[in-house]
Protein backbone atom coordinates (compact mmCIF):
# COMPACT_ATOMS: atom_id res chain seq x y z
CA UNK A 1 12.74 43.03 -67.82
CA UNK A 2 11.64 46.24 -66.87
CA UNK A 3 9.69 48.63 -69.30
CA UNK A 4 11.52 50.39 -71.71
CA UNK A 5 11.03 54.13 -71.23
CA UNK A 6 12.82 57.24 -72.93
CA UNK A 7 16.19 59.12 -72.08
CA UNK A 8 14.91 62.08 -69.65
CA UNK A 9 11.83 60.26 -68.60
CA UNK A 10 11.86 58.89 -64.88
CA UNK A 11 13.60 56.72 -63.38
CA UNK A 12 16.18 57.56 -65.80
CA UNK A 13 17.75 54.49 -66.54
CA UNK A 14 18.72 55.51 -70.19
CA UNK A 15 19.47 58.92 -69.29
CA UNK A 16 19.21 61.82 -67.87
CA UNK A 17 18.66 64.39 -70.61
CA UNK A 18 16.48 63.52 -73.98
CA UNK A 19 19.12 64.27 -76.39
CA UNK A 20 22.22 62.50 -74.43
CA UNK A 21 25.60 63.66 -75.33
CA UNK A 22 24.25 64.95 -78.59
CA UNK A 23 23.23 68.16 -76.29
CA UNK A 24 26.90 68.13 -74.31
CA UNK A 25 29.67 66.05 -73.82
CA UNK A 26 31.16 64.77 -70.47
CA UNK A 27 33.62 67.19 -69.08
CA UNK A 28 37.01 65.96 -69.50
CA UNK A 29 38.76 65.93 -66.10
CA UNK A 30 42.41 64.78 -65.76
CA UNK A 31 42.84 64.48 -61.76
CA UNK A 32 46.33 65.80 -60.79
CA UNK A 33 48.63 67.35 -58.22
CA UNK A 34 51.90 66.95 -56.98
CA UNK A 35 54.71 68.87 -55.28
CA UNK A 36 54.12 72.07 -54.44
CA UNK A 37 51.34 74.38 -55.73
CA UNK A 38 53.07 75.85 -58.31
CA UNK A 39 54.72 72.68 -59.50
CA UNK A 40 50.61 71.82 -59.66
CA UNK A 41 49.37 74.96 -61.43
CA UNK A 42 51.85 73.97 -64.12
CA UNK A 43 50.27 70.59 -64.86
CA UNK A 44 46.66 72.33 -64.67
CA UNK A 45 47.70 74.49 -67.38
CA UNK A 46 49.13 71.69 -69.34
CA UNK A 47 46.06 70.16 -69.62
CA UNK A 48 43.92 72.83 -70.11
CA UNK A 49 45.97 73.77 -72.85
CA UNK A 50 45.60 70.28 -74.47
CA UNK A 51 41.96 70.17 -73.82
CA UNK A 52 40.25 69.42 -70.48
CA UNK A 53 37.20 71.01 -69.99
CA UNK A 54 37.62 70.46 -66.07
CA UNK A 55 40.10 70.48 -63.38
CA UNK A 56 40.70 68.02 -60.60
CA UNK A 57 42.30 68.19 -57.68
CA UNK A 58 44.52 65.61 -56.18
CA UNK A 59 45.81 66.59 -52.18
CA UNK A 60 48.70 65.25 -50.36
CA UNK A 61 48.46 63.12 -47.59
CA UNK A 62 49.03 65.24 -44.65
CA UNK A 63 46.43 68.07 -46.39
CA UNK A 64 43.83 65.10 -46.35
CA UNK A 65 44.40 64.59 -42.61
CA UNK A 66 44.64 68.16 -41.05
CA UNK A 67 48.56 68.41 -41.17
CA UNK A 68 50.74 71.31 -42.22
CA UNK A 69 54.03 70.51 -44.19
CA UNK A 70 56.02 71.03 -41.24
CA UNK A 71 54.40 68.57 -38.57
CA UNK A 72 56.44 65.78 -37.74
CA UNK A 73 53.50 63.86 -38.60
CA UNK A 74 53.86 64.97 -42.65
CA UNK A 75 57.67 63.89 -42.90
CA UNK A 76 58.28 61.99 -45.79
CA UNK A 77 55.17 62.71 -47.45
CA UNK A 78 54.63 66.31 -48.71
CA UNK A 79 53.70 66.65 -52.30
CA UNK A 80 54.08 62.84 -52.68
CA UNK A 81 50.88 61.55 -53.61
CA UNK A 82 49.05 65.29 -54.55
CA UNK A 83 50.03 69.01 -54.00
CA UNK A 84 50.80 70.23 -50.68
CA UNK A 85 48.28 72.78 -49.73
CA UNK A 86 49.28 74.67 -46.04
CA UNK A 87 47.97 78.10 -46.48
CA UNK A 88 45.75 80.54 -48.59
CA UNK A 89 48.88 81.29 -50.48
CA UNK A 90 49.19 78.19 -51.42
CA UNK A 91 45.51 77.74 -52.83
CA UNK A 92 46.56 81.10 -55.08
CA UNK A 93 49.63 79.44 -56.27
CA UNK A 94 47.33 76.83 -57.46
CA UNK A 95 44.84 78.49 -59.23
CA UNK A 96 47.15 81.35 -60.77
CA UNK A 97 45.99 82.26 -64.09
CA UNK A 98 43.29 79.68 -64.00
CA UNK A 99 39.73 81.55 -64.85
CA UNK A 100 37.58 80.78 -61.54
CA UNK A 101 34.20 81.76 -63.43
CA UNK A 102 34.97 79.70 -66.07
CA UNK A 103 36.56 76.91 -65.23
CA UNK A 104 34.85 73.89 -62.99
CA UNK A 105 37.10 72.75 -60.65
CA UNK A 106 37.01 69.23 -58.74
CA UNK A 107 38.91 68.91 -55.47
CA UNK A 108 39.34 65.18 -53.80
CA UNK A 109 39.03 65.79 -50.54
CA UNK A 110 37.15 64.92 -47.58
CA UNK A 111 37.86 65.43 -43.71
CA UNK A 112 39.48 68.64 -44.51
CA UNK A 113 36.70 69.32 -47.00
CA UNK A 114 35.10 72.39 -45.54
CA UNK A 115 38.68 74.06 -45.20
CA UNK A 116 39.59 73.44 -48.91
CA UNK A 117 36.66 74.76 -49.71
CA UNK A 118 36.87 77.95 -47.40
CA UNK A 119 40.45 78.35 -49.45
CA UNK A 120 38.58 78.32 -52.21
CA UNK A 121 35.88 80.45 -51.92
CA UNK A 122 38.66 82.84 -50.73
CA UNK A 123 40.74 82.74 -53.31
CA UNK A 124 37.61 84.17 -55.14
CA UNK A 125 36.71 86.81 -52.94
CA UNK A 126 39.96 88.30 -53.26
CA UNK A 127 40.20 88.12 -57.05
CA UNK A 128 36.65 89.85 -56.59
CA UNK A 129 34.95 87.03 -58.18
CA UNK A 130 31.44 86.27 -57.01
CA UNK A 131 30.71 82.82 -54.92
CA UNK A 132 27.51 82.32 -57.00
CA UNK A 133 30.27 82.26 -60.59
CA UNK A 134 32.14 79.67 -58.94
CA UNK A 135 31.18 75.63 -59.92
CA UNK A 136 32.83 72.81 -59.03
CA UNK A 137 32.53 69.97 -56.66
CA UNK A 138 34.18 69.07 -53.00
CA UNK A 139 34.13 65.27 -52.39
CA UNK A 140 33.06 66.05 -48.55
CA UNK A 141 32.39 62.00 -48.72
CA UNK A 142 33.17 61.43 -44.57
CA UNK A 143 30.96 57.54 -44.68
CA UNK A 144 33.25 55.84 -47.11
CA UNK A 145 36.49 57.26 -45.39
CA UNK A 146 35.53 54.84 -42.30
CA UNK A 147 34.89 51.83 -44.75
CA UNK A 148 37.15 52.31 -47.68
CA UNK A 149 39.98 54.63 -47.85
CA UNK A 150 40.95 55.70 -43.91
CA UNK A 151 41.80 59.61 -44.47
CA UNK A 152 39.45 60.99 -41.49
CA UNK A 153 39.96 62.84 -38.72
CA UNK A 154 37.06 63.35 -36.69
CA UNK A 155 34.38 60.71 -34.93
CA UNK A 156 31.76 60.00 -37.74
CA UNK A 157 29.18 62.34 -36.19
CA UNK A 158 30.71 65.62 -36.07
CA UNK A 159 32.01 64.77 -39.41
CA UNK A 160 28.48 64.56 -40.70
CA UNK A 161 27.93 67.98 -39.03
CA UNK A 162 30.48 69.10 -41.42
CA UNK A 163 29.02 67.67 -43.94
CA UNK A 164 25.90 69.21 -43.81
CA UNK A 165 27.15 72.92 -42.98
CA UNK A 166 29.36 72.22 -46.74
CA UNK A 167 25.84 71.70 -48.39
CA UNK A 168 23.63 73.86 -46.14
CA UNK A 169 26.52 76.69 -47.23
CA UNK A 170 26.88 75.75 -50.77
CA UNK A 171 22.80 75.90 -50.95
CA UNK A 172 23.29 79.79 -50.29
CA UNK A 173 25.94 80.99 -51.15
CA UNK A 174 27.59 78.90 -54.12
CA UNK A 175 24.68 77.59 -55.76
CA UNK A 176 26.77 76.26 -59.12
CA UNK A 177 28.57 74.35 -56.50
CA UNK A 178 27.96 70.80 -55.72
CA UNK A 179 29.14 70.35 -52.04
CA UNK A 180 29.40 66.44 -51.82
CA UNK A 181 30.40 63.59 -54.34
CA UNK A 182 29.66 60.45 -52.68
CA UNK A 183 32.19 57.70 -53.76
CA UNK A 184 31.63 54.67 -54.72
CA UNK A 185 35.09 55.01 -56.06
CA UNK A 186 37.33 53.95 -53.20
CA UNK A 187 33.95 51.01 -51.97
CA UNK A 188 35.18 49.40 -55.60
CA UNK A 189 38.97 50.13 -55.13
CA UNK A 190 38.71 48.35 -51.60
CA UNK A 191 37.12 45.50 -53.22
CA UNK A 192 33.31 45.53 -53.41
CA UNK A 193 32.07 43.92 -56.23
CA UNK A 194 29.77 46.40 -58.54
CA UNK A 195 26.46 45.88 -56.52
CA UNK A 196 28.36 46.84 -53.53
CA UNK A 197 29.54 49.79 -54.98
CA UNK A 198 25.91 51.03 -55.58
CA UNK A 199 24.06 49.32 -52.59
CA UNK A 200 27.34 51.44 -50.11
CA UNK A 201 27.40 54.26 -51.83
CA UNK A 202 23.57 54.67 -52.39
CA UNK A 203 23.27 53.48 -48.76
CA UNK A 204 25.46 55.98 -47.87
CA UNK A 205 23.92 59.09 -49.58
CA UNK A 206 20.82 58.06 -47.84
CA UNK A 207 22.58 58.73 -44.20
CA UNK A 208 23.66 62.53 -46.04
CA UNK A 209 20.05 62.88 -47.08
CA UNK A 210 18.74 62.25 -43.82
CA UNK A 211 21.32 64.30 -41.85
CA UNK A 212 20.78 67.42 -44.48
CA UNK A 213 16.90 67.38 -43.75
CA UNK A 214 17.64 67.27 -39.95
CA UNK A 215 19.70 70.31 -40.48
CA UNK A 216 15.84 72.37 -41.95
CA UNK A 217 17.82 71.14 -45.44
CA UNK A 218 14.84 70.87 -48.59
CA UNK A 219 16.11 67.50 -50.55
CA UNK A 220 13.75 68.64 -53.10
CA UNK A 221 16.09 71.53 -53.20
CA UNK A 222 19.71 70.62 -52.62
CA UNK A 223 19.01 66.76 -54.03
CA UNK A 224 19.82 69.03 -57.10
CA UNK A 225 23.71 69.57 -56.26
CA UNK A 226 24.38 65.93 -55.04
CA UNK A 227 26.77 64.27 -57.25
CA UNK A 228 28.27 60.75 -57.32
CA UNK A 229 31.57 59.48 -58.11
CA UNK A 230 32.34 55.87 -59.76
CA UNK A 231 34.59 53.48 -60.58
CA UNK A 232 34.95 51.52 -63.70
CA UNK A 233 36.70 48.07 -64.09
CA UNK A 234 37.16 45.97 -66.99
CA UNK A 235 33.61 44.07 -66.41
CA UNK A 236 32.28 45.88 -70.19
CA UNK A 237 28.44 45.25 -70.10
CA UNK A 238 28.02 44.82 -66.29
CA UNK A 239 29.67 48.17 -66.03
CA UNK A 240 27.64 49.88 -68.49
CA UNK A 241 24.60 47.89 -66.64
CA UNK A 242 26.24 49.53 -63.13
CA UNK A 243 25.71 53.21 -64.41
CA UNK A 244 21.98 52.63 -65.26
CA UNK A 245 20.63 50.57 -62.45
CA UNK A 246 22.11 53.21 -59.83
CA UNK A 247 21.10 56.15 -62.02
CA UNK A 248 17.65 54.22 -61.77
CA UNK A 249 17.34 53.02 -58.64
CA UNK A 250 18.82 56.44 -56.81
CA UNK A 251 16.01 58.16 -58.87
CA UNK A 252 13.16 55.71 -57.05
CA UNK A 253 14.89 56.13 -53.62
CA UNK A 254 14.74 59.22 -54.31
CA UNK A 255 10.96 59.98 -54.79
CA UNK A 256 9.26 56.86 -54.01
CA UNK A 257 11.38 56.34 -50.30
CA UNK A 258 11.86 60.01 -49.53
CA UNK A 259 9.27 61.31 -51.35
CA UNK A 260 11.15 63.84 -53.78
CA UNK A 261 9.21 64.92 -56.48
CA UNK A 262 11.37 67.41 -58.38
CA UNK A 263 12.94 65.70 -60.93
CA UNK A 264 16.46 67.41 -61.26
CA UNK A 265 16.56 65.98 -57.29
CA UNK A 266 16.19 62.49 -58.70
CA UNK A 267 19.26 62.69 -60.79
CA UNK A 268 22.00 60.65 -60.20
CA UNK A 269 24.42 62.61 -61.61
CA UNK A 270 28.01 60.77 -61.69
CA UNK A 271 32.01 61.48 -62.80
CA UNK A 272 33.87 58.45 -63.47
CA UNK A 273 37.58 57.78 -62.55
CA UNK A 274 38.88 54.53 -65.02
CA UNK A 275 39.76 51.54 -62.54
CA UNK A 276 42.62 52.39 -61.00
CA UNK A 277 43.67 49.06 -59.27
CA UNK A 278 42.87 47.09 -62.36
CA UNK A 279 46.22 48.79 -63.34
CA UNK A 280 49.37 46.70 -63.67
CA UNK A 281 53.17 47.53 -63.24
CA UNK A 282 54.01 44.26 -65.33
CA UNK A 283 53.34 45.05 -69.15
CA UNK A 284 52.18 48.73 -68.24
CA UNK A 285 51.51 49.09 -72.17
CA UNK A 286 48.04 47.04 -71.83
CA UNK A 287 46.77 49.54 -69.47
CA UNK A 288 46.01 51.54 -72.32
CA UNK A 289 44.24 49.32 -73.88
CA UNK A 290 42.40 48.98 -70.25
CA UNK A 291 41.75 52.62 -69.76
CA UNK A 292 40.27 52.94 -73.23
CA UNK A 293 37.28 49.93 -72.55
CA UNK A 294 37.04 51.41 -69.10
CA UNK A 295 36.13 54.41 -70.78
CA UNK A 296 34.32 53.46 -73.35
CA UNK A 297 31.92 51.33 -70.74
CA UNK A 298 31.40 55.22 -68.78
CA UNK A 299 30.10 56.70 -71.82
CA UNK A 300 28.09 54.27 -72.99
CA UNK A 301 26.50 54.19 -69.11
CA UNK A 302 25.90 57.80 -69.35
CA UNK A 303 28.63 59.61 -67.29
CA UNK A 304 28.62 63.81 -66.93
CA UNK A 305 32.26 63.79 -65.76
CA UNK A 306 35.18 61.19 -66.68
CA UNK A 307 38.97 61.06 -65.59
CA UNK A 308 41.00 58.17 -67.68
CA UNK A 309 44.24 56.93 -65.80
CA UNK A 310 47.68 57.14 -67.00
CA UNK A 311 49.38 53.89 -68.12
CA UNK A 312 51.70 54.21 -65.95
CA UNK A 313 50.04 55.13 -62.20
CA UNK A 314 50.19 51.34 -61.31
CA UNK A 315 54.38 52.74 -60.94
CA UNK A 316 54.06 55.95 -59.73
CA UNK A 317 51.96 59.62 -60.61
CA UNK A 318 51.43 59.61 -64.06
CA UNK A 319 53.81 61.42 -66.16
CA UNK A 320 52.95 64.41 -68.79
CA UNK A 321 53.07 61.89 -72.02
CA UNK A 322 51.26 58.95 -69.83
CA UNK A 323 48.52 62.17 -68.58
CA UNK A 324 48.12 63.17 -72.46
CA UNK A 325 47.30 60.02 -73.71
CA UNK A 326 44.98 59.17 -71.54
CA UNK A 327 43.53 62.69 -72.31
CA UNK A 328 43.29 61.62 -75.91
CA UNK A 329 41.74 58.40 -75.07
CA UNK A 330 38.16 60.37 -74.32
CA UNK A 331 38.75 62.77 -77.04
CA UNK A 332 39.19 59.48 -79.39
CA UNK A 333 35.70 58.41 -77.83
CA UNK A 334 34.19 61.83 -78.29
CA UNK A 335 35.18 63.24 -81.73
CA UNK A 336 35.71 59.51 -83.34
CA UNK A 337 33.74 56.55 -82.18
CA UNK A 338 30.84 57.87 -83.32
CA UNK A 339 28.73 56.51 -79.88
CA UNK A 340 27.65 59.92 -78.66
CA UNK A 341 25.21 60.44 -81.81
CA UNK A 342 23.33 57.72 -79.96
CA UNK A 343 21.27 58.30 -76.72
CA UNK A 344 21.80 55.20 -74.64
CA UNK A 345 23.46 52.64 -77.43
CA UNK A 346 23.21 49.65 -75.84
CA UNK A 347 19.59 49.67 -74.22
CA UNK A 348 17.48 47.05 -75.13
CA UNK A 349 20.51 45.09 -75.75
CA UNK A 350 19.13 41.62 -73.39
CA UNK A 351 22.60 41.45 -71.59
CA UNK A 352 22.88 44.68 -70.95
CA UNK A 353 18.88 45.16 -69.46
CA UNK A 354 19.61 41.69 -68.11
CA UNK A 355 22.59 43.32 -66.06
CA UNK A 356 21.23 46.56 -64.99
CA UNK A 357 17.73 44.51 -63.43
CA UNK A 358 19.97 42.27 -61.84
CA UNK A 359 22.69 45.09 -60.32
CA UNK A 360 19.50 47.11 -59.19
CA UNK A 361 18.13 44.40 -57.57
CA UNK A 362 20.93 43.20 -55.44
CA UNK A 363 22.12 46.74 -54.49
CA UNK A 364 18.80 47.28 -53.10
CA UNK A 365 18.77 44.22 -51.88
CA UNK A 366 22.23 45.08 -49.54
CA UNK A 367 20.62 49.11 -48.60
CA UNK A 368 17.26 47.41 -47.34
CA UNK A 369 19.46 45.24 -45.12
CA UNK A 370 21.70 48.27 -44.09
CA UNK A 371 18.43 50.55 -43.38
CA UNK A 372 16.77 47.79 -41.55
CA UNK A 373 19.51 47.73 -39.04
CA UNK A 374 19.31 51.50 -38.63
CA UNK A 375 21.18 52.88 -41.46
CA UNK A 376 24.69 53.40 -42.99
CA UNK A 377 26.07 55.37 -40.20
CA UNK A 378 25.31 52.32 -37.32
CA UNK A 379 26.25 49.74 -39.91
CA UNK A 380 29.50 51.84 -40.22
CA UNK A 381 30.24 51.98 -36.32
CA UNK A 382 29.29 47.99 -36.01
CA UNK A 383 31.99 47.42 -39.13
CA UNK A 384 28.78 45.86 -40.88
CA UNK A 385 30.02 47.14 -44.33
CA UNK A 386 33.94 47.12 -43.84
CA UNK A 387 33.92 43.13 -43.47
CA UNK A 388 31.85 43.01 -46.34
CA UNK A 389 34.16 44.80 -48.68
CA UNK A 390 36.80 42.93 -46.99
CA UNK A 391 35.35 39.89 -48.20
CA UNK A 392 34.90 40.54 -51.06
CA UNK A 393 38.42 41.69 -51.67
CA UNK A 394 39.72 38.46 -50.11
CA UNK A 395 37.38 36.26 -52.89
CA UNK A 396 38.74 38.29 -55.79
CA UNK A 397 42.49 37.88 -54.57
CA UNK A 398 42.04 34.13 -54.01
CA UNK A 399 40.62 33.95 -57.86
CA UNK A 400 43.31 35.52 -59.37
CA UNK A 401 46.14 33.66 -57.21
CA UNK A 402 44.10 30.45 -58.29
CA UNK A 403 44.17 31.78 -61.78
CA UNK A 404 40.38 31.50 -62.16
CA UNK A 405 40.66 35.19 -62.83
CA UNK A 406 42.59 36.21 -65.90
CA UNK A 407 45.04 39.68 -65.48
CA UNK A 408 46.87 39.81 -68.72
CA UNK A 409 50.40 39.77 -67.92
CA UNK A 410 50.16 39.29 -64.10
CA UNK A 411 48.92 35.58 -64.00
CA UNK A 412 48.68 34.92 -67.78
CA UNK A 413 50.49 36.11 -70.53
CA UNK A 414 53.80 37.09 -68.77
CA UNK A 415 57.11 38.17 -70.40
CA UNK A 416 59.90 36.82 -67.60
CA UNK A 417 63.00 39.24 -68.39
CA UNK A 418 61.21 41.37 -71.11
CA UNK A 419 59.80 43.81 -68.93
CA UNK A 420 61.15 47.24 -69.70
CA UNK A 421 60.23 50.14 -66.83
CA UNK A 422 59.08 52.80 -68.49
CA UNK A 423 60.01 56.57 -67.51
CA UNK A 424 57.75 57.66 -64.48
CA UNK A 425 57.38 60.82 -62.62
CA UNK A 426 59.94 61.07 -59.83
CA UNK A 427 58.99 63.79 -57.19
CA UNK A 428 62.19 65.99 -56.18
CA UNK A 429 62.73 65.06 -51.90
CA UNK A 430 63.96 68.95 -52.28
CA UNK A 431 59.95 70.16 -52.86
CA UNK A 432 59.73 69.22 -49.09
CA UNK A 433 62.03 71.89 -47.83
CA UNK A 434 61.07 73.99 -50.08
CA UNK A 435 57.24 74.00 -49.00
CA UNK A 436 58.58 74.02 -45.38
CA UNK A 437 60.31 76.95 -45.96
CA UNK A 438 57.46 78.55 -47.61
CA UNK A 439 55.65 77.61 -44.63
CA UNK A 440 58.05 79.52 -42.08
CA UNK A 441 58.33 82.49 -43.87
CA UNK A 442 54.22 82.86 -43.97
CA UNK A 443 54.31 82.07 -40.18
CA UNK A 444 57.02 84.56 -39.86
CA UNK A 445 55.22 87.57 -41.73
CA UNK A 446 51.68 87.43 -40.87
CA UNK A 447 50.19 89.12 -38.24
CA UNK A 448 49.27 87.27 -34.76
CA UNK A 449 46.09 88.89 -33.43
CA UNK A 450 43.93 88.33 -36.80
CA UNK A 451 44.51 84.36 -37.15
CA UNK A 452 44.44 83.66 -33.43
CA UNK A 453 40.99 85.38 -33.02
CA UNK A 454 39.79 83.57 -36.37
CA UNK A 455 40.71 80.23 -34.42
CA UNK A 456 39.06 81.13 -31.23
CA UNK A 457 35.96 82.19 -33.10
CA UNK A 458 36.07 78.94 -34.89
CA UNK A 459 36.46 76.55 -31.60
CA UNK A 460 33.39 78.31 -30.46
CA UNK A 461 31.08 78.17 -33.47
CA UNK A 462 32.44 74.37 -33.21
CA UNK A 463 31.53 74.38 -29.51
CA UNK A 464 28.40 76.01 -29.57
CA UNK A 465 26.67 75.23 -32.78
CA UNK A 466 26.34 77.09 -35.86
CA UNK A 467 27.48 76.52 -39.62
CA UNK A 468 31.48 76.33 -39.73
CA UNK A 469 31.56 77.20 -43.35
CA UNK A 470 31.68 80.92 -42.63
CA UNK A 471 34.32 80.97 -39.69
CA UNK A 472 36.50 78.84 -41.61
CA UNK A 473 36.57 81.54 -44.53
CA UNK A 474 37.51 84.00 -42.14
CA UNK A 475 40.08 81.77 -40.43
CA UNK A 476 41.59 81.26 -43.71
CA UNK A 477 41.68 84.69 -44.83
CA UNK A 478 42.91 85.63 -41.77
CA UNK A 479 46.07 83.20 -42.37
CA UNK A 480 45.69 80.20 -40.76
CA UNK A 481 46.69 77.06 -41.91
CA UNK A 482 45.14 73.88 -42.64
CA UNK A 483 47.38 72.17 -39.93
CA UNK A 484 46.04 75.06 -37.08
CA UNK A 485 42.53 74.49 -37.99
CA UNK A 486 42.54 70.74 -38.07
CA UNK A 487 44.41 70.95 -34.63
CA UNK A 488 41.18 73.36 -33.07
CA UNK A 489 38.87 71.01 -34.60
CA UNK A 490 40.31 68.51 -32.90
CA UNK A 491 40.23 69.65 -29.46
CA UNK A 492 36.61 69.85 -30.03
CA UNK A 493 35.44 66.62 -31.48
CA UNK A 494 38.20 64.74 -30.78
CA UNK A 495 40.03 61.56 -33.06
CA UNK A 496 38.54 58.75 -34.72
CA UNK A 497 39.84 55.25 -33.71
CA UNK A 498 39.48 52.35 -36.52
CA UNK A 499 36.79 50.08 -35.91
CA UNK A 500 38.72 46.97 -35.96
CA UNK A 501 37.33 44.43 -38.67
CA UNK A 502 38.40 40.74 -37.98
């Protein structure tokens, strides 16, 4: 067992801060989008007015991927899976009404990271809002896009470039702003099992670590804006026990492998999304009762920032009831439970130190491996770590088909010809046209000579060298869409081609 030490103290593995949530809660995040901006903004308010503390972001399909509304690529899917976002107008549509300089916003995105951001950060500047008021987080997560989730663009090298110009921007201009949130998220979703999720992810920030300092980036200095992003499945105590051995062992890569010494740089500071695919269409009811232990086991491992699912996203986007339940659900655990007058509750329970010695160890266990072969990035190109999730997805599958793996209701527990579908969110086809149109009539109005010289500037910086961050602001200011800076991008660093697993 390791030695006990105190909340705040190094390596951190009861906490971060002394006096837990007793000082401040989590921020309450309810990640949404869908439709078209406005249809989005409308949601955001929704929740703020019921309660959340933070927004989050969720972006369509073709916005993930460099595609305007109206490329033949995007048919079918604008606004399906999160809001549409084309154009600068549409980033104002979205965040009409909503206080920038008060209100931390979250945005899911990564290959078209720096260009969200840039829409951002513009939005700002023409509300006259300073950069430095802003706070937030991008995802900007490139690594696990290759191993988990599939929404890049680029080769994995000039995406790290990007990566690094988000934080080396974000370090001086929008220093509230943390400029990556590396997921373990979608490693878990894919099917690691929960030392995969930190040994990948961990591994991962490593490769951003290393790539920031080659870029004359101070880890002592922006180590402070890293953030994290984690699952949590149904596993109660080794989940809690997942939360503290990578808050502990990211604080000893930290300073004892790269030699950080400032302790806010050590921090492995983490929002939590509830599990999504531990959701269930069949008895949708019990994913309540999911969410709620899901969420329960990210307080009690020390989250800063928690989103709880709707019952009913195993069916579709979660509806306004489904989104304000599971809402209530943390403010249940906040105001009621009673757990947050306790700094770290369950230390020193044996199965829970038990659990967090024997997480740490086998996630190092899997980064020494990765590190010894030259690091996340090779082990990325070889496919190391994709046929390792992939295995690990196939063993889970085979449990449950087998039945040595209980799923209430899916396997066990079923109700043949009781089921009753409950009312889900059903996304008008008409939105499409509608942002399509929207789309036109910008193209229509704007003026030719400012966005075309934005986009030449921008190929060049991408050419020549240089931090992107600042082109892309005027690119976007000057008009241009998401779509026509993907497409320039392109032409520059070319596509990414899968990495065939077998």
């Amino acid at each position: 067992m390791q030695e006990r030490e105190e909340a705040g103290q190094y390596p951190f593995t009861r906490g971060l801060h002394p006096t837990g949530y007793r000082g401040k809660l989590w921020t309450m995040r309810q990640y949404a989008g869908f439709g078209t901006a406005a249809e989005s903004n409308r949601r955001y308010r929704y929740l703020l007015e019921r309660g959340t503390t933070g927004l989050s972001v969720a972006f369509d399909l073709p916005t993930q991927i460099g595609y305007d509304s109206d490329d033949p690529q995007a048919m079918g899917e604008v606004g399906r899976v999160g809001v549409a976002i084309d154009s600068l107008e549409d980033m104002e549509a979205l965040l009409e009404g909503i206080p920038l300089d008060r209100v931390s916003t979250s945005m899911t995105i990564n290959a078209t990271a720096a260009i969200l951001l840039a829409l951002y950060v513009a939005v700002a500047r023409r509300r006259g809002i300073a950069e430095d008021a802003l706070s937030g987080t991008v995802q900007n997560d490139i690594l696990k896009e290759y191993v988990a989730r599939g929404t890049y663009i680029y080769p994995p090298r000039p995406s790290l470039r990007l990566v690094t110009d988000v934080i080396a921007y974000c370090a001086q201009h929008v220093p509230r702003w943390n400029p990556i949130s590396i997921s373990g998220y979608h490693i878990r979703e894919a099917g690691a099992t929960a030392a995969q999720e930190i040994g990948f992810t961990l591994a991962h920030a490593l490769e951003y670590v290393r790539a920031a300092r080659a870029a004359g980036l101070d880890p002592g200095q922006f180590g402070e804006r890293i953030s994290f992003f984690f699952a949590c499945h149904s596993d109660f105590v080794e989940e809690v026990a997942k939360f503290r051995a990578a808050r502990r062992l990211w604080a000893r890569l930290m300073k004892e492998g790269l030699g950080v010494s400032n302790p806010k740089a050590q921090h492995l500071r983490f929002h939590v999304q509830t599990g999504g695919v531990t959701l269930t269409a069949q008895q949708p009811d019990n994913n309540v009762v999911r969410v709620a232990l899901q969420a329960l086991a990210a307080v009690l491992g020390g989250c800063q920032s928690l989103h709880t699912n709707g019952k009913d996203e195993a069916l579709a986007l979660p509806t306004e009831d489904a989104a304000r339940l599971a809402l209530r659900t943390q403010q249940v655990i906040a105001f009621e439970s009673g757990v947050v007058e306790t700094v770290d509750p369950l230390g020193g329970s044996y199965a829970v130190e038990a659990a967090t010695d024997r997480l740490e160890q086998e996630a190092r266990a899997l980064i020494d491996g990765i590190e010894s072969r030259g690091g996340a990035l090779c082990a990325i190109e070889r496919g190391e770590i994709q046929r390792e999730i992939q295995e690990s997805a196939y063993r889970f599958q085979r449990e449950v088909e087998a039945g040595k793996r209980v799923i209430v209701g899916v396997n066990r527990f079923q109700e043949a010809g009781a089921e009753v579908s409950p009312e889900i969110l059903r996304i008008d086809p008409a939105l499409e046209a509608a942002q399509k149109e929207r789309l036109r009539a910008l193209r229509a109005r704007r003026p030719e000579g400012p966005w075309r010289a934005a986009l030449d500037a921008l190929e060049e910086r991408a050419r020549n060298g240089g931090n992107l961050v600042p082109v892309l602001i005027e690119a976007v200011m000057a008009w241009a869409t998401v779509g026509e800076i993907a497409h320039r991008l392109r032409a520059v660093f070319g596509e990414h081609r899968e990495t065939l697993v077998l």
